[in-house]
N, C-alpha and C. Protein backbone atom coordinates (compact mmCIF):
# COMPACT_ATOMS: atom_id res chain seq x y z
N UNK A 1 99.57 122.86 120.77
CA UNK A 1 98.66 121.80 121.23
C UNK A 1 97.59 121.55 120.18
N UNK A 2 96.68 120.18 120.27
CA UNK A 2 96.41 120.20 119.11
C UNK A 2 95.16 121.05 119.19
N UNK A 3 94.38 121.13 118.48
CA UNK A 3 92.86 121.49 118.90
C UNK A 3 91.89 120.85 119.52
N UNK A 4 92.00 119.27 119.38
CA UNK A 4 90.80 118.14 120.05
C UNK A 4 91.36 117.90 121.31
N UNK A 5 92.16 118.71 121.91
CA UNK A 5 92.24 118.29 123.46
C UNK A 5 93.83 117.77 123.76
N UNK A 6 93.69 117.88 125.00
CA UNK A 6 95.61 117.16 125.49
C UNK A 6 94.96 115.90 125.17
N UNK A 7 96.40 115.47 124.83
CA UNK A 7 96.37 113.70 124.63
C UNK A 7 95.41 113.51 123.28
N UNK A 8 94.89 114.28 122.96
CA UNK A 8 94.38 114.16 121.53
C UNK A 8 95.35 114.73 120.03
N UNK A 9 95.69 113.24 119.63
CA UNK A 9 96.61 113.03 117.83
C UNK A 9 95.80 112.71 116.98
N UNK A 10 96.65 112.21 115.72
CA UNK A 10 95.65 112.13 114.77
C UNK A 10 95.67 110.66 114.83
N UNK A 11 94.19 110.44 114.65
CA UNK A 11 93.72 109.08 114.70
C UNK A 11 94.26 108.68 113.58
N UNK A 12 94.36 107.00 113.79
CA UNK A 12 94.92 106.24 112.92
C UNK A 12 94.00 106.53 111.21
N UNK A 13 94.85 106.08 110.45
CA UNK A 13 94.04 106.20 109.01
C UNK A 13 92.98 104.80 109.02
N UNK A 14 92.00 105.48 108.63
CA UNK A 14 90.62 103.99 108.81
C UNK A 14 90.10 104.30 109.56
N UNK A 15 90.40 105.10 110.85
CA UNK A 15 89.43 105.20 112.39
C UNK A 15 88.69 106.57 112.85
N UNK A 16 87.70 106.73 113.32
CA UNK A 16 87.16 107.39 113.40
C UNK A 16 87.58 108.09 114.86
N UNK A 17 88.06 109.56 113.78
CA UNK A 17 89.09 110.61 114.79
C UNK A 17 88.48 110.56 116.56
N UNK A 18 87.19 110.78 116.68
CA UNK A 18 86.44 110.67 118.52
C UNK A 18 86.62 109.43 118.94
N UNK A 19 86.76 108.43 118.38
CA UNK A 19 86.53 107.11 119.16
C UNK A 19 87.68 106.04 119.24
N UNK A 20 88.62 106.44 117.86
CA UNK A 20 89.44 105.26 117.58
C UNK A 20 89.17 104.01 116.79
N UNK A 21 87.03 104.13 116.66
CA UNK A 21 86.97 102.67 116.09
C UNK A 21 87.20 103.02 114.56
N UNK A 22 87.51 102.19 113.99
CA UNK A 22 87.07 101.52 112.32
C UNK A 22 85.95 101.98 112.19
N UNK A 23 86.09 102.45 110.74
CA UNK A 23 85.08 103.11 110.09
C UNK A 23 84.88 102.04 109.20
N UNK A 24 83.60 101.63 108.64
CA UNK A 24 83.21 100.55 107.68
C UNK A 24 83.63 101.21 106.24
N UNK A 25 84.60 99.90 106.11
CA UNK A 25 84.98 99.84 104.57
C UNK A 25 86.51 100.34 104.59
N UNK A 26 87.16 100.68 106.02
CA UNK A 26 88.24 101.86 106.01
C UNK A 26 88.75 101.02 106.62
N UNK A 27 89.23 99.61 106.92
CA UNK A 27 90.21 98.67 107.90
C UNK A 27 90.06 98.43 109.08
N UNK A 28 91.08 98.38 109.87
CA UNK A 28 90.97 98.13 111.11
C UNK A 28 91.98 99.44 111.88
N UNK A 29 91.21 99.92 112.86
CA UNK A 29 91.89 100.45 113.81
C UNK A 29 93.17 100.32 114.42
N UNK A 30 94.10 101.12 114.64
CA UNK A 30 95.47 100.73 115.45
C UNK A 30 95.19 99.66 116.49
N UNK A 31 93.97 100.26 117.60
CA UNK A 31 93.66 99.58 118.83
C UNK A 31 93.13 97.85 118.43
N UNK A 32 92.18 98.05 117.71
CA UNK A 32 91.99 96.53 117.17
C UNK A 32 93.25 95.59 116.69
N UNK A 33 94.03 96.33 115.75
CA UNK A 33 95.33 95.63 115.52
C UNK A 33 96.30 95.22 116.33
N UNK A 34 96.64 96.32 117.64
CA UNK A 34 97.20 95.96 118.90
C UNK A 34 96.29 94.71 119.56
N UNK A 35 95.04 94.64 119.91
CA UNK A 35 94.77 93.79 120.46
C UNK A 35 94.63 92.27 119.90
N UNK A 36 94.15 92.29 118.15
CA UNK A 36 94.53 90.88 117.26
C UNK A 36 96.11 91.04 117.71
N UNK A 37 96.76 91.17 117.54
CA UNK A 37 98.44 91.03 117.46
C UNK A 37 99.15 90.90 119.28
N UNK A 38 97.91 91.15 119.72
CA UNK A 38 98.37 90.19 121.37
C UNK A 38 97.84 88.55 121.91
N UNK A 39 96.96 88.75 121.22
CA UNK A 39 96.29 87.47 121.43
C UNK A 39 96.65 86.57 119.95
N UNK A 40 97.18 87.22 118.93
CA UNK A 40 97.72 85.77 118.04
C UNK A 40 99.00 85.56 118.83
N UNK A 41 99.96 86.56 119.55
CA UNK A 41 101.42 86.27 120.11
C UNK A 41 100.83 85.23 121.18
N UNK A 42 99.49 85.53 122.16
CA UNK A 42 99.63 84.67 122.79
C UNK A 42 99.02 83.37 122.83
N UNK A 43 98.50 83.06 121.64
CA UNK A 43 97.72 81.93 121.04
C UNK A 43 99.02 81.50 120.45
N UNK A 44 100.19 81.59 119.47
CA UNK A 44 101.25 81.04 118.87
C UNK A 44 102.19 81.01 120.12
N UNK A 45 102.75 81.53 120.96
CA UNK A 45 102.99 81.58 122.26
C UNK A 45 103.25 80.14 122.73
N UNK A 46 101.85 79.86 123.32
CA UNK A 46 101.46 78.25 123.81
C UNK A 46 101.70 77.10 123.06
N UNK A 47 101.45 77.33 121.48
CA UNK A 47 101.63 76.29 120.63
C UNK A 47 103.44 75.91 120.22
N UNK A 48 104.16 77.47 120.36
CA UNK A 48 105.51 76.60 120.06
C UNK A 48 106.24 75.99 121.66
N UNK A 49 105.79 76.16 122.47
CA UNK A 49 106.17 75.37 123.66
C UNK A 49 105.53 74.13 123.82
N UNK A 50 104.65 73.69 123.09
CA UNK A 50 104.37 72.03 122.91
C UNK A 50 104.98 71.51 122.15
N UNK A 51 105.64 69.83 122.89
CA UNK A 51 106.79 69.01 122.29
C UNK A 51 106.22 68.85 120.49
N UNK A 52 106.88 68.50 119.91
CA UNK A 52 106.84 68.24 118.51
C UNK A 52 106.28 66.50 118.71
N UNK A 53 105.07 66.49 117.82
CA UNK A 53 104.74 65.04 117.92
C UNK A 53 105.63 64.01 117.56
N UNK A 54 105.41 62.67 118.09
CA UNK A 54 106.30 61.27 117.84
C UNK A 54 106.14 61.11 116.44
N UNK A 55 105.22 61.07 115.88
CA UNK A 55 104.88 61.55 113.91
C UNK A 55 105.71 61.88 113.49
N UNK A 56 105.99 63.20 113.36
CA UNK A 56 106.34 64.57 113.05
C UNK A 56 108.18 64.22 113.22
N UNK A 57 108.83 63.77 114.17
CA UNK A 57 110.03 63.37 114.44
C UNK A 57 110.39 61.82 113.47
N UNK A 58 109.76 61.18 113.52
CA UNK A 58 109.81 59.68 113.02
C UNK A 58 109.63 59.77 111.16
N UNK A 59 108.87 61.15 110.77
CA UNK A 59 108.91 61.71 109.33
C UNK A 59 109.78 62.43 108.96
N UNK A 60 110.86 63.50 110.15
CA UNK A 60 111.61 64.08 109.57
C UNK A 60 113.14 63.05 109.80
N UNK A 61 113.16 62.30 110.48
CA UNK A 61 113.84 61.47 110.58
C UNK A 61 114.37 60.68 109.15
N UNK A 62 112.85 60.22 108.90
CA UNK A 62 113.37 59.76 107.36
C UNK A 62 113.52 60.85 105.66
N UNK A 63 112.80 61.49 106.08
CA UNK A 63 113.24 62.59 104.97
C UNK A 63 114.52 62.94 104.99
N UNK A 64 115.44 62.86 106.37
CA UNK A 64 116.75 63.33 107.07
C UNK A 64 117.46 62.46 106.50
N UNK A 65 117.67 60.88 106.48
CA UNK A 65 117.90 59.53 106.05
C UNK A 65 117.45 59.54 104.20
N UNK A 66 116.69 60.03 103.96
CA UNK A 66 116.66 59.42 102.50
C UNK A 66 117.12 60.60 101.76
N UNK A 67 118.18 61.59 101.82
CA UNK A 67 118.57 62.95 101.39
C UNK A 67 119.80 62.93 100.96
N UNK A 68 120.05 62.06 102.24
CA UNK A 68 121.88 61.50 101.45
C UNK A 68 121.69 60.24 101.27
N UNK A 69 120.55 59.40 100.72
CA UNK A 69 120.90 58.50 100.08
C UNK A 69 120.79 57.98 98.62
N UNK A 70 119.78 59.09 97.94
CA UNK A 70 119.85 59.50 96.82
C UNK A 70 119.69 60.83 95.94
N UNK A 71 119.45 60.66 94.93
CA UNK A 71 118.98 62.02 94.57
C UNK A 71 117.38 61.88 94.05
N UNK A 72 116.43 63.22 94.18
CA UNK A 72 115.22 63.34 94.16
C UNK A 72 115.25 63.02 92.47
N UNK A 73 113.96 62.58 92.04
CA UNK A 73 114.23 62.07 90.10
C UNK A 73 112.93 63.20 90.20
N UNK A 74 113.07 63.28 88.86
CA UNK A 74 112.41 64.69 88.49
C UNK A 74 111.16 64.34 87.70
């Protein structure tokens, strides 16, 4: 068992072994990284389930159309 207690491992590299937080100048914490990396999944999440703009379709449309109709000049 370890010495700092049951349920006590070695803290992430950067974090300060009692608490878990980030130590200044030493990164970010596991726990901080888990929690940025839930909330960008669920911030990108919402955004790829909105339709693709009428723009965005009507531009790839013609980029789609002008690909086989010539070649790009250099």
């Amino acid at each position: 068992m370890d010495e700092n207690g049951p349920g006590a491992g070695p803290s992430p590299e950067g974090a300060d072994p009692k608490t878990g937080d980030a130590v200044p100048g030493q990164g970010l914490s596991d726990h901080t990284q888990k929690r940025i990396g839930l909330h960008l999944r669920a911030m990108y999440d919402t955004i790829v389930q909105q339709p693709v703009p009428d723009r965005f379709r009507d531009l790839i449309a013609q980029l789609d159309a002008s690909t086989g109709k010539s070649d790009p000049q250099d």
